[in-house]
Protein backbone atom coordinates (compact mmCIF):
# COMPACT_ATOMS: atom_id res chain seq x y z
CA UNK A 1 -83.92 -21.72 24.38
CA UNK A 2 -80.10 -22.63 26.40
CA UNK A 3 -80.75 -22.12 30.24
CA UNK A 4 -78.81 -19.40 31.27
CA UNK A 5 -76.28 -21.38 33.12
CA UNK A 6 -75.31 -23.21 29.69
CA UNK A 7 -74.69 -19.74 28.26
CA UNK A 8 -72.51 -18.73 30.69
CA UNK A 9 -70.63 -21.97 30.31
CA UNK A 10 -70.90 -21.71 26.95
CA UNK A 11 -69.32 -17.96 26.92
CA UNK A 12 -66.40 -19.71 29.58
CA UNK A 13 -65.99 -22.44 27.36
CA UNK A 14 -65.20 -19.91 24.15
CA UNK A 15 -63.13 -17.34 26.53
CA UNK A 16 -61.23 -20.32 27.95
CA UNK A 17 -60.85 -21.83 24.10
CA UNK A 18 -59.96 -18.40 22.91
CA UNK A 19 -57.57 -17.61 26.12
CA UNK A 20 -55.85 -21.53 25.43
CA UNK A 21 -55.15 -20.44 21.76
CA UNK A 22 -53.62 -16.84 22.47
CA UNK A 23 -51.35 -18.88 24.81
CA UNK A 24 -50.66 -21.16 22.22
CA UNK A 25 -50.00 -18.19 19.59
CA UNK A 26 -47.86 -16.71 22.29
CA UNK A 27 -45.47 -19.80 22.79
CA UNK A 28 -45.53 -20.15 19.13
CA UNK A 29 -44.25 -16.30 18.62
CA UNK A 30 -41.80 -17.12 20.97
CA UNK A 31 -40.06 -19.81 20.16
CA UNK A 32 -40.38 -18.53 16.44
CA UNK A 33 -38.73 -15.30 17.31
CA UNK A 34 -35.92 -17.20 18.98
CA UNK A 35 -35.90 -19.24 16.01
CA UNK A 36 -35.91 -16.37 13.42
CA UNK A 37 -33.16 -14.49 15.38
CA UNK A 38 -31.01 -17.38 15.65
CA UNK A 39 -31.05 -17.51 11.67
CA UNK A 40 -30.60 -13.74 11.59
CA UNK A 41 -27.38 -14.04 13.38
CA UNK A 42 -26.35 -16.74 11.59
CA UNK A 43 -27.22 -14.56 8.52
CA UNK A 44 -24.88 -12.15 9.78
CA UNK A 45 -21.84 -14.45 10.83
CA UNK A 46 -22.35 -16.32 7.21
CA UNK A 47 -22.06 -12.54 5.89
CA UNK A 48 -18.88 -11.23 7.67
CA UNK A 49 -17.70 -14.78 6.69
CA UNK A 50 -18.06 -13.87 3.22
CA UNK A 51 -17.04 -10.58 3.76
CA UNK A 52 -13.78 -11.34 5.11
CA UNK A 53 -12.96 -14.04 2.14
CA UNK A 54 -13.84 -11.17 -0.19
CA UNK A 55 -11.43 -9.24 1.72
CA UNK A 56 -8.60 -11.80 1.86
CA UNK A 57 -9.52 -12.34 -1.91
CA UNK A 58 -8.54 -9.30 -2.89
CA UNK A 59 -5.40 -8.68 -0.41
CA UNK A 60 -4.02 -12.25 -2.23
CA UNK A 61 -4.75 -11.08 -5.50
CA UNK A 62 -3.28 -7.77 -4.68
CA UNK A 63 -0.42 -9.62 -3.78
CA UNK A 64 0.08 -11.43 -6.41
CA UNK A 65 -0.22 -8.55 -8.88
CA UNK A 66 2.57 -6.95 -6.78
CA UNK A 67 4.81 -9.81 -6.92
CA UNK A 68 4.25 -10.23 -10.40
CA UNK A 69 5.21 -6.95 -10.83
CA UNK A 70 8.10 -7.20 -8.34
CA UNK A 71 9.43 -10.29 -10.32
CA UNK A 72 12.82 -11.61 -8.86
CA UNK A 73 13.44 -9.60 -6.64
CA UNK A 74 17.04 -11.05 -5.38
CA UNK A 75 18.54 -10.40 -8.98
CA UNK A 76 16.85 -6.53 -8.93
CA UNK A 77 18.75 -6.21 -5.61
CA UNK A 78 22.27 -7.97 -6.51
CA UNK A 79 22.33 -6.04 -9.77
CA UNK A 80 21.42 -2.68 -7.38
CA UNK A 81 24.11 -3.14 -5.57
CA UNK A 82 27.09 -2.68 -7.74
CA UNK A 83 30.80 -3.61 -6.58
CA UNK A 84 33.13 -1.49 -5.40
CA UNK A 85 35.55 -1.88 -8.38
CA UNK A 86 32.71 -1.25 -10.65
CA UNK A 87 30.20 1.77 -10.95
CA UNK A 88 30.89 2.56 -14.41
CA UNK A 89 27.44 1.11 -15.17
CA UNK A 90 25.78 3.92 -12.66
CA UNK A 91 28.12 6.88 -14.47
CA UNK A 92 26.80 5.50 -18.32
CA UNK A 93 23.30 5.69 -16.53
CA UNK A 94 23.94 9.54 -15.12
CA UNK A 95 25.20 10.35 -18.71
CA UNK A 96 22.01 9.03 -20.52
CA UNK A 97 19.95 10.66 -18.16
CA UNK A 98 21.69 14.25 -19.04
CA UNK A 99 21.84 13.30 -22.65
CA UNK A 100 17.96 12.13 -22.67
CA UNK A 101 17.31 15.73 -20.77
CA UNK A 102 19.90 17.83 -23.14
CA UNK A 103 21.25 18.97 -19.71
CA UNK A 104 24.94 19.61 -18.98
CA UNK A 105 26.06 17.58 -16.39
CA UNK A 106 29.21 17.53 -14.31
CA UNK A 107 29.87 15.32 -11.43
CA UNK A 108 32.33 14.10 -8.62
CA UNK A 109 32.85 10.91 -6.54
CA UNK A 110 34.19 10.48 -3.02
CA UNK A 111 36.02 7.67 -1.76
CA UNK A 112 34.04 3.92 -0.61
CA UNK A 113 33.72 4.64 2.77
CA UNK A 114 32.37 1.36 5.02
CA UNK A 115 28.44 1.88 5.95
CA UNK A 116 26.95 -0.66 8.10
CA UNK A 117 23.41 -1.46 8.32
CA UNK A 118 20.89 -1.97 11.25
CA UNK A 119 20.61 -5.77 9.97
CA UNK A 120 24.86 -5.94 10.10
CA UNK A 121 25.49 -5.88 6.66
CA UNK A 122 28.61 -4.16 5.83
CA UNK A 123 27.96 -1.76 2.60
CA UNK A 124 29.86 1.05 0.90
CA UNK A 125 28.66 4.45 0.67
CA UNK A 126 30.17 6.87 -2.07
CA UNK A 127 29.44 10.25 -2.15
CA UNK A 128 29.05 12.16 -4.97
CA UNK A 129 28.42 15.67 -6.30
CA UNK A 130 26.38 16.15 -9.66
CA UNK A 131 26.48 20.22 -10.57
CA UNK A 132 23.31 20.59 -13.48
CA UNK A 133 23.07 23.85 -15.49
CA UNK A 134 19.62 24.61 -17.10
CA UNK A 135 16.00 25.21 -16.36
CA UNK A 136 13.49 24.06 -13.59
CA UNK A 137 11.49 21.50 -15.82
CA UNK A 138 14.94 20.17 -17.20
CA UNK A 139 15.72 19.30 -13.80
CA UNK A 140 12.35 18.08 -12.83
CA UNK A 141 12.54 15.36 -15.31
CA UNK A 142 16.22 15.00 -14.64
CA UNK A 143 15.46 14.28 -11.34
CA UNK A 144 12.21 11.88 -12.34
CA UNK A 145 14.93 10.14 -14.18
CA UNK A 146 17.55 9.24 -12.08
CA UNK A 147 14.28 8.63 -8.96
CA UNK A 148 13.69 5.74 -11.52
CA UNK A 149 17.71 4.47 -11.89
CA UNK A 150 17.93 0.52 -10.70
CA UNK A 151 20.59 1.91 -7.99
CA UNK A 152 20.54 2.16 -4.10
CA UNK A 153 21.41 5.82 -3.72
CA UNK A 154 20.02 8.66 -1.19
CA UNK A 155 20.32 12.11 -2.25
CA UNK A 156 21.04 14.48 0.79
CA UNK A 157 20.77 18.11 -0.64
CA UNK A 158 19.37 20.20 -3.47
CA UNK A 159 20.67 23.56 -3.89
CA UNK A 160 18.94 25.33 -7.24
CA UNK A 161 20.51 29.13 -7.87
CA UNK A 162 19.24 31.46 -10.85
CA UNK A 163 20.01 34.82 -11.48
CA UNK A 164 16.86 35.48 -13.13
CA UNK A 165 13.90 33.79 -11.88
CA UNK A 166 13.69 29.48 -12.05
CA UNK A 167 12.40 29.70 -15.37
CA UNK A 168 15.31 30.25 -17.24
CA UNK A 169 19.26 29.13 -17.15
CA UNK A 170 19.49 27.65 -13.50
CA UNK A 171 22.22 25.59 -12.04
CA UNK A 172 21.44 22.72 -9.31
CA UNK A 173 23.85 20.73 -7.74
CA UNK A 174 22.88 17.73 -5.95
CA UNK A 175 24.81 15.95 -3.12
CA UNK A 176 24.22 12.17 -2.67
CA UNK A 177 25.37 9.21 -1.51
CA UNK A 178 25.75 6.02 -3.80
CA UNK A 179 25.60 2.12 -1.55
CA UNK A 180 27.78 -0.15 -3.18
CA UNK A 181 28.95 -3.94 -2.16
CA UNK A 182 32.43 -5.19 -2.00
């Protein structure tokens, strides 16, 4: 039978064994949490990362959809901008849009008058008149039409008048400006 005394150093011997590996276990958490959280944020930079390339994939392909759509733009703009001596072309296109709509259309033009822009660019500005007689959905899609014309214009007032009620004969006249190049 073990003398008391090698019991006792026995018991140290185990607590001190025991107490050496929880240190151990200890450093060993440690440096593995510092380990593991250095890979979690690197995780989470390697995710935005990604993210943001997603993000700039999409805004790029957005893009390009938008320019494909947008096509040449310069030639879209040049043939927007009709000459001075020339707006026949916008007329034709406010007579097919009254003829598509089986509207009655008449209309009035101002003089060119010189408009210049913030940029510097010298433009014309024509006024014009366009008096409409016949219902509100008439001049709804009337007014969808011309929105869509290939033209630079700004229109400035609206005035619809019916004697009885918007559903029926109505007259509208529009006032609006046509820009124009010399």
């Amino acid at each position: 039978m073990p003398s008391k005394n090698q019991t006792i150093k026995t018991i140290i011997k185990n607590v001190l064994e025991a107490c050496a590996a929880i240190v151990i276990c200890i450093i060993l958490i440690y440096v593995s949490s510092g380990q593991i959280s250095d890979l979690v944020n690197s995780i989470g930079q390697a995710k935005k990362v990604s993210l943001e390339g997603q993000a700039r994939g999409v805004a790029i392909s957005q893009l390009q959809n938008q320019f494909q759509i947008i096509g040449d733009s310069q030639d879209k703009i040049n043939n927007a901008l009709l000459h001075t001596d020339n707006i026949v072309s916008f007329v034709n296109a406010l007579k097919a849009i009254a003829t598509k709509n089986s509207i009655q259309q008449s209309y009035s033009f101002s003089s060119p008058t010189p408009y210049t822009s913030q940029e510097g660019q010298t433009f014309y500005s024509v006024s014009f008149n366009i008096s409409l007689a016949g219902d509100i959905d008439t001049f709804i899609q009337y007014l969808n039409d011309f929105n869509n014309l290939p033209y630079f214009t700004n229109i400035s007032s609206i005035n619809i008048s019916s004697p009885s009620g918007v559903q029926h004969s109505s007259s509208m006249n529009m006032v609006a400006t046509l820009y124009i190049q010399q």
